[in-house]
C-alpha atoms as a PDB file:
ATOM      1  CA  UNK A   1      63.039  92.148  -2.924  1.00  0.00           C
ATOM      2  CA  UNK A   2      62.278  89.175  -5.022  1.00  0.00           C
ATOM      3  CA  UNK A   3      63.329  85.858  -3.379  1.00  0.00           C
ATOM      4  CA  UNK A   4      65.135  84.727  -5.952  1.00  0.00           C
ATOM      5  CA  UNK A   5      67.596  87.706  -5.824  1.00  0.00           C
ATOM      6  CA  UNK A   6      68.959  85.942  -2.394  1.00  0.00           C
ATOM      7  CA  UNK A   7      71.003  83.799  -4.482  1.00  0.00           C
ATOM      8  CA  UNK A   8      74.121  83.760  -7.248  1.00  0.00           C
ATOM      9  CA  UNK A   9      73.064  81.161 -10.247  1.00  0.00           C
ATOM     10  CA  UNK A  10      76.042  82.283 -11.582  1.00  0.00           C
ATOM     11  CA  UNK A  11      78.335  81.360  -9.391  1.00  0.00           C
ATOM     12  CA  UNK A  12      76.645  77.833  -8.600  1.00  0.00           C
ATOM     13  CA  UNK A  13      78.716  74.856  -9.088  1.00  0.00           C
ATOM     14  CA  UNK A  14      77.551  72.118 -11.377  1.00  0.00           C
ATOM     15  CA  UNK A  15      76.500  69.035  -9.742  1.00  0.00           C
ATOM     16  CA  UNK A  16      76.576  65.832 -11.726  1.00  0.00           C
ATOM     17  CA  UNK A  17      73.770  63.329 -10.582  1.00  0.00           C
ATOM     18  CA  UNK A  18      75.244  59.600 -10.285  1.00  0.00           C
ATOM     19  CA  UNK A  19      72.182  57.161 -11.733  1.00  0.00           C
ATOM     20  CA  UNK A  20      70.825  54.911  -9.291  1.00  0.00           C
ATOM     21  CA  UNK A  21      71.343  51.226 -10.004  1.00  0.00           C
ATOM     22  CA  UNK A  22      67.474  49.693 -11.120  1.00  0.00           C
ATOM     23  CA  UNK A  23      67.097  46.174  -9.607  1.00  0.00           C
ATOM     24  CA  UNK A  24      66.136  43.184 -12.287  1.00  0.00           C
ATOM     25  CA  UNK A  25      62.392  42.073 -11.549  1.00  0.00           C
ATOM     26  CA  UNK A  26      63.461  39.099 -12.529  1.00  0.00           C
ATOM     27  CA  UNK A  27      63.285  36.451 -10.133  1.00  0.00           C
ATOM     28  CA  UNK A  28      66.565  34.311  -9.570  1.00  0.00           C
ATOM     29  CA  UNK A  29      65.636  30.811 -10.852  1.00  0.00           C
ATOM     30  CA  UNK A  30      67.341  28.292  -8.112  1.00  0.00           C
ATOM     31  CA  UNK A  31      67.462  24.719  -9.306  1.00  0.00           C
ATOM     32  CA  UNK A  32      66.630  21.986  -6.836  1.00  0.00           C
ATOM     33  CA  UNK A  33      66.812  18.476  -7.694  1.00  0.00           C
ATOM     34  CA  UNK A  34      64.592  16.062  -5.841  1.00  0.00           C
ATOM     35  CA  UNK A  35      66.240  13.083  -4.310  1.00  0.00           C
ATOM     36  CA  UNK A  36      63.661   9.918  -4.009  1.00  0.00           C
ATOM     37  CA  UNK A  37      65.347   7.446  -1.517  1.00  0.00           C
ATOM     38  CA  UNK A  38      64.028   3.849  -1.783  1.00  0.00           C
ATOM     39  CA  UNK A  39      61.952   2.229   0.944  1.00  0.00           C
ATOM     40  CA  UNK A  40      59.691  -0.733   0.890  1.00  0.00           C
ATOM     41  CA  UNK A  41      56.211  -1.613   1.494  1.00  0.00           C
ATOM     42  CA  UNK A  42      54.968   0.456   4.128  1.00  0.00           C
ATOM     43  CA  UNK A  43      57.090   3.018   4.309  1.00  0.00           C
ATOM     44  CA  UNK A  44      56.014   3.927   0.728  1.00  0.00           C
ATOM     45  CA  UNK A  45      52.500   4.588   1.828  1.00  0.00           C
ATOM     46  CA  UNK A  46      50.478   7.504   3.056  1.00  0.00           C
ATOM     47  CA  UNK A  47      47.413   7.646   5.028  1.00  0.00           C
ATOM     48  CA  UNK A  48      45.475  10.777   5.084  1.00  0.00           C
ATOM     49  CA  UNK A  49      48.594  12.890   3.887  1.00  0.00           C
ATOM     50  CA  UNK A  50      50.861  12.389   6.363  1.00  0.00           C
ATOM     51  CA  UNK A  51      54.557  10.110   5.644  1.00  0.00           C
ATOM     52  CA  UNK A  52      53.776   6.912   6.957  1.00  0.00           C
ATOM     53  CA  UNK A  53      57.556   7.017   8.740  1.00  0.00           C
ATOM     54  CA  UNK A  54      55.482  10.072  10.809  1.00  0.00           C
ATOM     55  CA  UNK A  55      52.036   8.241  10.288  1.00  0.00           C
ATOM     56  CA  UNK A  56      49.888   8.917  14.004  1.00  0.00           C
ATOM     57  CA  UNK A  57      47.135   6.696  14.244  1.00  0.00           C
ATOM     58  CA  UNK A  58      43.607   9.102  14.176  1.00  0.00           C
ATOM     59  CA  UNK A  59      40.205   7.716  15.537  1.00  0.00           C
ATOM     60  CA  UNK A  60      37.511   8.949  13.427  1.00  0.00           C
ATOM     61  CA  UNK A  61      34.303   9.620  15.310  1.00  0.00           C
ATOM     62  CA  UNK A  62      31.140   8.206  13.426  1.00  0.00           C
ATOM     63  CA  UNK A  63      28.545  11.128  12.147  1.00  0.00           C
ATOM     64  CA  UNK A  64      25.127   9.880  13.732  1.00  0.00           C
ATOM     65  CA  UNK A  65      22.365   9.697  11.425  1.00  0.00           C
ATOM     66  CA  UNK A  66      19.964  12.571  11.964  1.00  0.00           C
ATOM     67  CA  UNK A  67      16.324  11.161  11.132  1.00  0.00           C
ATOM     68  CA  UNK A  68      13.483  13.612  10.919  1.00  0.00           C
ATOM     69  CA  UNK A  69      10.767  12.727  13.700  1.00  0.00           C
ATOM     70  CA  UNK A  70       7.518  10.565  11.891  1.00  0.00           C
ATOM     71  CA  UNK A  71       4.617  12.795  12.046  1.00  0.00           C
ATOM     72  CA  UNK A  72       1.495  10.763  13.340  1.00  0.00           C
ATOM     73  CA  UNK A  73      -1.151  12.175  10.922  1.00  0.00           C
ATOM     74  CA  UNK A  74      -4.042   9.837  12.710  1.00  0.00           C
ATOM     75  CA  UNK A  75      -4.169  12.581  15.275  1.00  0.00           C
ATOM     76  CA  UNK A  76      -5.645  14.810  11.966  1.00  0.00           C
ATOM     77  CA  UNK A  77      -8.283  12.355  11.674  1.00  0.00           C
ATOM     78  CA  UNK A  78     -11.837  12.533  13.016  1.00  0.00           C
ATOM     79  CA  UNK A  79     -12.682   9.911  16.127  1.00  0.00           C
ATOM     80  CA  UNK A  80     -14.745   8.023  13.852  1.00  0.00           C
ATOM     81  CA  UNK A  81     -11.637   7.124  11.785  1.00  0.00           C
ATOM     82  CA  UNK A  82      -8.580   5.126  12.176  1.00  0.00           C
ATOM     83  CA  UNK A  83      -5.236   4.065   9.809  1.00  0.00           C
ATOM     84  CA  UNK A  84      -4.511   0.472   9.361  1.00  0.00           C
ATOM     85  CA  UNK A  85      -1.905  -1.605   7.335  1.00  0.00           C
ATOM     86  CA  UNK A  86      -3.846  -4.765   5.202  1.00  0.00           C
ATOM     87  CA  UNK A  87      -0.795  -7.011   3.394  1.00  0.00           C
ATOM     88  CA  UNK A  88       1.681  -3.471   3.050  1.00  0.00           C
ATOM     89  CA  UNK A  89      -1.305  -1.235   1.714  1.00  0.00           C
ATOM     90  CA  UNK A  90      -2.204   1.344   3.851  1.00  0.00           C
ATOM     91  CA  UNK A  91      -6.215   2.051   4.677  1.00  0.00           C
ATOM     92  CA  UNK A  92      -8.714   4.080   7.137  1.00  0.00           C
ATOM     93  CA  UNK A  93     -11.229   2.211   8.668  1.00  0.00           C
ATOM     94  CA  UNK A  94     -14.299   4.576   9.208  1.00  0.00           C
ATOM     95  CA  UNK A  95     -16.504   3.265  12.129  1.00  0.00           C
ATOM     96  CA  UNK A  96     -19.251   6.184  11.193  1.00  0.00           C
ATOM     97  CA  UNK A  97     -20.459   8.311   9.358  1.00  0.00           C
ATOM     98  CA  UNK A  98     -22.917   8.961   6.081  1.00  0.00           C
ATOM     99  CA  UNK A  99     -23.297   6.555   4.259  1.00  0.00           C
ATOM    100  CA  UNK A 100     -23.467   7.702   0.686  1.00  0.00           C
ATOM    101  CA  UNK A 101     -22.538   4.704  -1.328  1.00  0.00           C
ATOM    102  CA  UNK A 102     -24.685   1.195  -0.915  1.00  0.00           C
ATOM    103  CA  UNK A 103     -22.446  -1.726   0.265  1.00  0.00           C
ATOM    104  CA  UNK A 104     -23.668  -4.315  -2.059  1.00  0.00           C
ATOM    105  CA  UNK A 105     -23.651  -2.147  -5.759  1.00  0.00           C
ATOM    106  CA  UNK A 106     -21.710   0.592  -4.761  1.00  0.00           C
ATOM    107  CA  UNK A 107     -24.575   2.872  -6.440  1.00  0.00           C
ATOM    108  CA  UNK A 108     -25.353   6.507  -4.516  1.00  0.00           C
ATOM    109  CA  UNK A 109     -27.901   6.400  -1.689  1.00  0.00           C
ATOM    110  CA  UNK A 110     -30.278   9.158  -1.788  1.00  0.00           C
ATOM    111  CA  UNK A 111     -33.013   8.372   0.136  1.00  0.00           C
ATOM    112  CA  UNK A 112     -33.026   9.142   4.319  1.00  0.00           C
ATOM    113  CA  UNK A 113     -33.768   5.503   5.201  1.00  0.00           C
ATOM    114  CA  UNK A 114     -31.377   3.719   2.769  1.00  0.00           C
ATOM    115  CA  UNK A 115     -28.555   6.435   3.773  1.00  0.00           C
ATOM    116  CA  UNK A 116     -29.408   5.164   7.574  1.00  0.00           C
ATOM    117  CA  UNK A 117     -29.214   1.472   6.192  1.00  0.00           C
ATOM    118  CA  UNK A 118     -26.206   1.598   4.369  1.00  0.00           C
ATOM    119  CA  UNK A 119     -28.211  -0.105   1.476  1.00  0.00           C
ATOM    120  CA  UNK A 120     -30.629   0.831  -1.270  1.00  0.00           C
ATOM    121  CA  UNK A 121     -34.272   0.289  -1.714  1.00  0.00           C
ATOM    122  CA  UNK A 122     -33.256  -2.681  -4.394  1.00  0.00           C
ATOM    123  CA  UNK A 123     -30.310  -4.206  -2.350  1.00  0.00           C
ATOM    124  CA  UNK A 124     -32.589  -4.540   0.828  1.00  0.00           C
ATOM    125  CA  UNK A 125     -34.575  -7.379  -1.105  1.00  0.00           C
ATOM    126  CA  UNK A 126     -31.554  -9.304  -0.893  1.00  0.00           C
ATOM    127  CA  UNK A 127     -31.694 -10.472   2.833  1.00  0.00           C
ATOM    128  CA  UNK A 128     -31.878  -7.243   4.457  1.00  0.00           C
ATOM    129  CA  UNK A 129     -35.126  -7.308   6.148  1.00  0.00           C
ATOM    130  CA  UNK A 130     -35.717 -10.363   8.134  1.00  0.00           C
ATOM    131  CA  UNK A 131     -34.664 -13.942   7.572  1.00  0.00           C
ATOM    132  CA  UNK A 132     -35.563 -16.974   9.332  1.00  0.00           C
ATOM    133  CA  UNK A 133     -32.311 -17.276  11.506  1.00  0.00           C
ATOM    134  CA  UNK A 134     -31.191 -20.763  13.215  1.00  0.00           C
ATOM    135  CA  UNK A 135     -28.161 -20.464  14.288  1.00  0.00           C
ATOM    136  CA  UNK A 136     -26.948 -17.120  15.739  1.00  0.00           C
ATOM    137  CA  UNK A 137     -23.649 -16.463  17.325  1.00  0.00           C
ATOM    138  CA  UNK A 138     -22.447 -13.124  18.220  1.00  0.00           C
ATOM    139  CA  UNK A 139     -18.948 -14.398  19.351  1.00  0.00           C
ATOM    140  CA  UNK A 140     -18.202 -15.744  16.194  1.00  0.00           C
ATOM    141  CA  UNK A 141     -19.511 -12.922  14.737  1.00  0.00           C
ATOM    142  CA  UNK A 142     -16.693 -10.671  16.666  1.00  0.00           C
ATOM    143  CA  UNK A 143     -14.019 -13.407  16.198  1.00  0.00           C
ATOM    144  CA  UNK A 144     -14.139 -12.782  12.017  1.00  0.00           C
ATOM    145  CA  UNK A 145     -13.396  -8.977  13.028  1.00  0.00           C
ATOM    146  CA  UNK A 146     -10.425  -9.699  15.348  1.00  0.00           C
ATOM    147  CA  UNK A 147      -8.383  -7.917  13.174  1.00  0.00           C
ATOM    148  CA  UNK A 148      -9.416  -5.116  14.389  1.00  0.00           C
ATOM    149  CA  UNK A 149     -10.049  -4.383  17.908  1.00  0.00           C
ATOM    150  CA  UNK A 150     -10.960  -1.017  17.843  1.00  0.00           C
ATOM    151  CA  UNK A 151     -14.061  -1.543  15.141  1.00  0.00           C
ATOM    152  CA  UNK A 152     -15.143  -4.715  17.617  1.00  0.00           C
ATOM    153  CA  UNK A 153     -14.938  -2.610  21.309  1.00  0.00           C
ATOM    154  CA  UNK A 154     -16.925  -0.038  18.778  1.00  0.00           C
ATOM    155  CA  UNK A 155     -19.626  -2.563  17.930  1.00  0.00           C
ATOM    156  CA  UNK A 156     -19.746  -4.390  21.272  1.00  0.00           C
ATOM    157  CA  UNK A 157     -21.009  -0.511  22.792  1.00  0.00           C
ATOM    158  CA  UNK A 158     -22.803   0.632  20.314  1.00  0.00           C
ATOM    159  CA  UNK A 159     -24.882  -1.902  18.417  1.00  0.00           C
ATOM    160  CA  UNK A 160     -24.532  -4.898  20.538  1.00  0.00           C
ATOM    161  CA  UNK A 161     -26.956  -3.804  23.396  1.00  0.00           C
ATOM    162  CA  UNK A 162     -29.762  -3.784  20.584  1.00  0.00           C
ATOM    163  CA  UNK A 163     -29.351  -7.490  20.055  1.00  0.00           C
ATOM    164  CA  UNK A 164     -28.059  -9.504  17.200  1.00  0.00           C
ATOM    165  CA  UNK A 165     -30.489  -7.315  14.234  1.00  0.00           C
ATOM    166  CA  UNK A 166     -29.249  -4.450  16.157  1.00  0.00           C
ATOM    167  CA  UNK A 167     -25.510  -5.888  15.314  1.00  0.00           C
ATOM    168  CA  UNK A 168     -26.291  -6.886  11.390  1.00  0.00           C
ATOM    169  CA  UNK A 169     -27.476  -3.373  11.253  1.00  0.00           C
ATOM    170  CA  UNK A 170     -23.996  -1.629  12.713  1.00  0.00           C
ATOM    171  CA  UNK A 171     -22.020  -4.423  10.064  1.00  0.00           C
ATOM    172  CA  UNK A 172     -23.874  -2.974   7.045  1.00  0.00           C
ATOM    173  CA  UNK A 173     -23.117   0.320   7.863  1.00  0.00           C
ATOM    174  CA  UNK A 174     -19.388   0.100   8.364  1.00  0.00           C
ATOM    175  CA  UNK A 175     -19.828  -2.375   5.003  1.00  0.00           C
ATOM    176  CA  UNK A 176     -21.092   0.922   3.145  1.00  0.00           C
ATOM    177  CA  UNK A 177     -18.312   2.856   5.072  1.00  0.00           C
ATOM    178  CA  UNK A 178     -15.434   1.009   4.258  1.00  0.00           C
ATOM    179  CA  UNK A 179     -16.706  -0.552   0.463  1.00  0.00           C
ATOM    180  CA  UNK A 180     -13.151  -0.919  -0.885  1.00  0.00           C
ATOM    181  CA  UNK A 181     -11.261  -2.087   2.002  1.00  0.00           C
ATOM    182  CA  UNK A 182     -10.634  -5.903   3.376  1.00  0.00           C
ATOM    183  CA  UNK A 183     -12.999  -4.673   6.279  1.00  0.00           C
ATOM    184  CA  UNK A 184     -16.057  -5.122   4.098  1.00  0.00           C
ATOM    185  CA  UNK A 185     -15.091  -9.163   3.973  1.00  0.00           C
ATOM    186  CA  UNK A 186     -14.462  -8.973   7.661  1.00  0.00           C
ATOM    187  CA  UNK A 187     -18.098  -7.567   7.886  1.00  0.00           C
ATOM    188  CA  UNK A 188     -19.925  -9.947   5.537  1.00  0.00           C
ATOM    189  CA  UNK A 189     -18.109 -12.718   7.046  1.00  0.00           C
ATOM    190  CA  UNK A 190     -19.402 -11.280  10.409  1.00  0.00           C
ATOM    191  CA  UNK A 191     -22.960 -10.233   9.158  1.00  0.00           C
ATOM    192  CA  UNK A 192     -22.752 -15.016   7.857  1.00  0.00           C
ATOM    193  CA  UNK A 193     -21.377 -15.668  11.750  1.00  0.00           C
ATOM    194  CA  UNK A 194     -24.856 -13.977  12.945  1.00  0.00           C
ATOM    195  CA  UNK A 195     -26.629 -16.037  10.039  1.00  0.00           C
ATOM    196  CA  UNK A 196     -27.845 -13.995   7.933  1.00  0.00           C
ATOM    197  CA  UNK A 197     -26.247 -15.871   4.631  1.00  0.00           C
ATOM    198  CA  UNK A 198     -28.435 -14.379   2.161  1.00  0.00           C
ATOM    199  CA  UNK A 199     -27.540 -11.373   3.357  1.00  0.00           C
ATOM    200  CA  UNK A 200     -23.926 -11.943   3.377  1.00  0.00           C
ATOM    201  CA  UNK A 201     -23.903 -13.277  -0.120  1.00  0.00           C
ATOM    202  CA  UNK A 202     -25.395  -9.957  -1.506  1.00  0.00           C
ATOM    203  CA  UNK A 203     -22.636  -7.816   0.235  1.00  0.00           C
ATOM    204  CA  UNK A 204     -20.041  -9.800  -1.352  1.00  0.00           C
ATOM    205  CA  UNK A 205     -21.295 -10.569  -4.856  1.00  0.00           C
ATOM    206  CA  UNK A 206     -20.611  -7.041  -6.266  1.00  0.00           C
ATOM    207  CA  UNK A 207     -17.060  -7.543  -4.892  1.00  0.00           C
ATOM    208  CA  UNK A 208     -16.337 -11.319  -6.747  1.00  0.00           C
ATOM    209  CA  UNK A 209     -13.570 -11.232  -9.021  1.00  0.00           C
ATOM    210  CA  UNK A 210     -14.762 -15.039 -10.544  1.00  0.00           C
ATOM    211  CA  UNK A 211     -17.934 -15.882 -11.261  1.00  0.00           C
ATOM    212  CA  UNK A 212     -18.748 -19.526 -11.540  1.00  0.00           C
ATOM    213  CA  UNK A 213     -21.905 -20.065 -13.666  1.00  0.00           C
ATOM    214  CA  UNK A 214     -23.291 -23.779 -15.641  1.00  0.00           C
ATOM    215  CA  UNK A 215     -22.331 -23.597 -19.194  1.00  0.00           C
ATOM    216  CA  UNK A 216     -25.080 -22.909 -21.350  1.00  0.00           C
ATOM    217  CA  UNK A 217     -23.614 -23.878 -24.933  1.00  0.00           C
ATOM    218  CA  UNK A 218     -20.832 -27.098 -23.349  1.00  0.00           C
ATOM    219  CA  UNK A 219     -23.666 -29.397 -21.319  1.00  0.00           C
ATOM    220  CA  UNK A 220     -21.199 -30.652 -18.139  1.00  0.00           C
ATOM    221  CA  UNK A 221     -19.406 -27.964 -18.433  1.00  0.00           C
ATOM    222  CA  UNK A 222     -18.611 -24.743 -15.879  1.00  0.00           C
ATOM    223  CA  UNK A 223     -18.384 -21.442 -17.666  1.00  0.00           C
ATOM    224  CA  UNK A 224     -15.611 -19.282 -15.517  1.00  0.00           C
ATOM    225  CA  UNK A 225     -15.223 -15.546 -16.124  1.00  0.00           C
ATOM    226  CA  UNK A 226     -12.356 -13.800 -13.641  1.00  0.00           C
ATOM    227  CA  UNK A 227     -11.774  -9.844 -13.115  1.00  0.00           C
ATOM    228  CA  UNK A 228      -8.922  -8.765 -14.996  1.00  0.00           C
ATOM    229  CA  UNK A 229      -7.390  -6.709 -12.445  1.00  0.00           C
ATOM    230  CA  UNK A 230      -7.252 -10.283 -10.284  1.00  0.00           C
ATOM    231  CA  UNK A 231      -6.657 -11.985 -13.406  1.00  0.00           C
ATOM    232  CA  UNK A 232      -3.420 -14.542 -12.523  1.00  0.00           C
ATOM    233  CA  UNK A 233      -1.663 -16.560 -15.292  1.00  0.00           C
ATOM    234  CA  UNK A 234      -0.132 -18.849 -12.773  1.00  0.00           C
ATOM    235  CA  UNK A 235      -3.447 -20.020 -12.091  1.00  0.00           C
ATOM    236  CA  UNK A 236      -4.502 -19.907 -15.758  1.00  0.00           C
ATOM    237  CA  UNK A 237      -1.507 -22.338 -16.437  1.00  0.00           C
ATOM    238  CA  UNK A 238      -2.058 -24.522 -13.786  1.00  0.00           C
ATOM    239  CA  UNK A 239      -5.894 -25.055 -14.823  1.00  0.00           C
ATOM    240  CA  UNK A 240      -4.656 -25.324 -18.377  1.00  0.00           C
ATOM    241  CA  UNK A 241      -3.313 -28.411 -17.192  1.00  0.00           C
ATOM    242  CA  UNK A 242      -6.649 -30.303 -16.955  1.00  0.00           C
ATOM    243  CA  UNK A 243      -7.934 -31.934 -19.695  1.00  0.00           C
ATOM    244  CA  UNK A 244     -11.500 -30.845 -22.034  1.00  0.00           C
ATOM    245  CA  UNK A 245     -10.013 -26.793 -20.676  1.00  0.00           C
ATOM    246  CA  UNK A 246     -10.481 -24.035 -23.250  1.00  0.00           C
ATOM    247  CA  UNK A 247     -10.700 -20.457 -23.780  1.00  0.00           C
ATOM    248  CA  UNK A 248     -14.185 -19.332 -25.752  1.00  0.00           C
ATOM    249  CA  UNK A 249     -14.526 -15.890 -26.915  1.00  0.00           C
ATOM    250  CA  UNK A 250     -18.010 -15.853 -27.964  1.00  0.00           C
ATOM    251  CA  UNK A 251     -20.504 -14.027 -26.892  1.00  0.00           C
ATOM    252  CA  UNK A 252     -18.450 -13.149 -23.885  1.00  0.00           C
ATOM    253  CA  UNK A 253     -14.543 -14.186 -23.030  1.00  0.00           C
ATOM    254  CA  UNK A 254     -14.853 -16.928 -20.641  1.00  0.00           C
ATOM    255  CA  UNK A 255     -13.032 -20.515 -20.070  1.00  0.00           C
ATOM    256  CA  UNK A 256     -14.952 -23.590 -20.157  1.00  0.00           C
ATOM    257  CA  UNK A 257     -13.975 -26.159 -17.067  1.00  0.00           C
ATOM    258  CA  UNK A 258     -15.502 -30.046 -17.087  1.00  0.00           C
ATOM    259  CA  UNK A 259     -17.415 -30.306 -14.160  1.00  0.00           C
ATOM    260  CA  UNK A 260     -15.398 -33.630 -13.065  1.00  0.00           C
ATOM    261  CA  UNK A 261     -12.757 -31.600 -12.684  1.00  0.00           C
ATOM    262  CA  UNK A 262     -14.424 -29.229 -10.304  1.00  0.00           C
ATOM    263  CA  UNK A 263     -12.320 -30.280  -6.939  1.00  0.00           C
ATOM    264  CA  UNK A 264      -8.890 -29.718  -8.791  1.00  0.00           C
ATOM    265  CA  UNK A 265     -10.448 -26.312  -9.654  1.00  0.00           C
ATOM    266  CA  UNK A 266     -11.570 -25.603  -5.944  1.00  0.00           C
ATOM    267  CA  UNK A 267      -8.276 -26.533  -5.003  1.00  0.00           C
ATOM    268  CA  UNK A 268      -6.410 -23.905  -7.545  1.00  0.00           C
ATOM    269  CA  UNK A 269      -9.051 -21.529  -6.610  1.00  0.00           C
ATOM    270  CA  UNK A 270      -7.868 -21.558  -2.546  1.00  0.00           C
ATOM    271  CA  UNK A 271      -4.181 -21.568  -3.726  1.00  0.00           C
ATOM    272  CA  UNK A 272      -4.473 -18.832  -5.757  1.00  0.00           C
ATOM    273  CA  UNK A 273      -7.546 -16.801  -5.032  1.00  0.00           C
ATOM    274  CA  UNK A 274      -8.087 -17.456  -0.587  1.00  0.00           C
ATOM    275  CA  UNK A 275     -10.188 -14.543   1.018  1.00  0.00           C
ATOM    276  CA  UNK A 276     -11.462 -13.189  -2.643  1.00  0.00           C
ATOM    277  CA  UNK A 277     -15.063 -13.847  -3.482  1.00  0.00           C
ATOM    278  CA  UNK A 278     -16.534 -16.190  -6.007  1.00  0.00           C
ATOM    279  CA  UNK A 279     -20.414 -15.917  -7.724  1.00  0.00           C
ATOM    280  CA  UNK A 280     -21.923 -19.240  -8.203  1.00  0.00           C
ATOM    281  CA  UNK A 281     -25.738 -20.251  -8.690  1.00  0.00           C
ATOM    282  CA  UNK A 282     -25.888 -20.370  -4.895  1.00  0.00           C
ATOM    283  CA  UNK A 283     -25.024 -16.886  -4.254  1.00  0.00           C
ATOM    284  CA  UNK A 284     -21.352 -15.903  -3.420  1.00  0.00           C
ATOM    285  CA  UNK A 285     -19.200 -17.364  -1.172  1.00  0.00           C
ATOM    286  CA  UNK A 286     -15.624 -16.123   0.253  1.00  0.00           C
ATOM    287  CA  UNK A 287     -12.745 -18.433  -1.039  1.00  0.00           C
ATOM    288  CA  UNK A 288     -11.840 -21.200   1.270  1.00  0.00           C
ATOM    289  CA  UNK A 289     -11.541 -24.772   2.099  1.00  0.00           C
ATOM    290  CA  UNK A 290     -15.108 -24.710   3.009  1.00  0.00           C
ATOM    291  CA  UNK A 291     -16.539 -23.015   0.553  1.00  0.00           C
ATOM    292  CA  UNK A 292     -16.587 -25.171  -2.300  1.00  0.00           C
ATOM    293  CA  UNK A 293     -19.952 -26.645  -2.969  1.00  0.00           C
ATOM    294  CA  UNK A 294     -21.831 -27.524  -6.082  1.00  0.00           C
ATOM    295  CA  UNK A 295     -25.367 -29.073  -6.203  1.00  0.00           C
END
């Protein structure tokens, strides 16, 4: 038997379904309005979101600064080598080395005994090899390098033992070293101390920025010609000043100065141009109140 044969459909009574109610999705819409009582002054304000009627007073803890650590990159150089700061630029003094360059032109050194030197064959002429010294005086030789210790405790072991030659030699070299750094001056003004002047006034003529020569076409006249990177119009203005002053551009662009004028010039020239070099007919000179002299 089937299981649908257990029951009567005929007999089954009729039930009506009663539909279930379907809520509206709709959201009630409830109407507030918003009731803004009047204060004054303070009570009106709010500090970091809070009613100042409820306002708690909140200490804010500083953040600290985190700064990365400076990395000392002198510890990457060599022995022979050591940073230095010269009027905010920054520069590595070399106390040795090969010396590939010549400290008075600059030009490559090739040979073994001019690479020893620090000087080429030509440059040697110039007061290298032996000049009848007077006056010699080691101290003040070390006294015009007392800007830096290290290169004169360097010196003082090294070269110093073989005498004062012995110390002219060690100058050069750190001179060829250190060509285009203010420890070249300190050296030539060193390698003058010891007094070896020629000498000294062929290390620092390459490095002049004026040169100072007798006018050839104004009779009583100085011809002046001054580097353009050092060039200064302050000083240019100032020397404009002085009477019988001109600018020539023939053959070469040079000013023409009076020779009676020539103190006032010295006088610019330390104001404007102290510790540079100068090229005169008597060799060059470094820039200060001593320097000045004209035969």
């Amino acid at each position: 038997m089937r299981v649908f044969d257990a029951f009567d459909f005929d007999k089954a009574e009729v039930v009506e379904e009663t539909p279930i109610p379907v809520e509206d999705p709709k959201e009630e819409v409830v109407e507030e309005t918003l009731v803004v009582e009047e204060t004054s002054g303070i009570d009106d304000a709010f500090e970091f979101g809070h009613n100042a009627g409820d306002m708690t007073v909140v200490e804010v803890t500083p953040v600290m600064e985190v700064k990365a650590p400076e990395i000392d990159f002198s510890a990457l150089l060599p022995p022979s080598q050591k940073p230095y700061t010269f009027k905010g630029d920054r520069y590595t003094l070399v106390y040795d080395g090969v010396c590939s360059a010549c400290a008075h032109c600059g030009m490559p050194l090739t040979d073994a005994v001019s690479i020893q030197r620090g000087l080429g064959p030509i440059c040697s002429r110039k007061g290298y090899e032996a000049e009848d010294i007077k006056v010699s005086d080691d101290s003040e030789a070390l006294m015009a390098l007392s800007e830096y210790p290290e290169l004169v405790d360097w010196l003082s072991a090294k070269y110093k033992p073989q005498g004062n030659r012995g110390l002219v030699n060690g100058l050069v070299r750190v001179a060829s070293l250190n060509r285009r750094s203010p420890v070249h001056s300190a050296c030539t003004d060193a390698v003058e101390a010891l007094g070896y002047k020629r000498l000294a006034s062929a290390l620092r003529e390459s490095l002049a920025v004026i040169e100072l020569t007798d006018s050839k076409e104004n009779p009583d006249h100085y011809s002046m010609w001054i580097k353009k990177s050092e060039f200064s119009w302050a000083f240019y203005n100032e020397l404009r000043k002085l009477d019988g002053v001109a600018l020539r551009k023939y053959p070469t662009k040079h000013t023409i100065v009076p020779k009676k004028h020539r103190v006032a010039m010295a006088r610019l020239f330390v104001e404007y141009y102290a510790g540079l070099c100068v090229k005169t007919a008597n060799g060059a000179h470094r820039i200060s109140q001593q320097w000045f002299t004209v035969k």
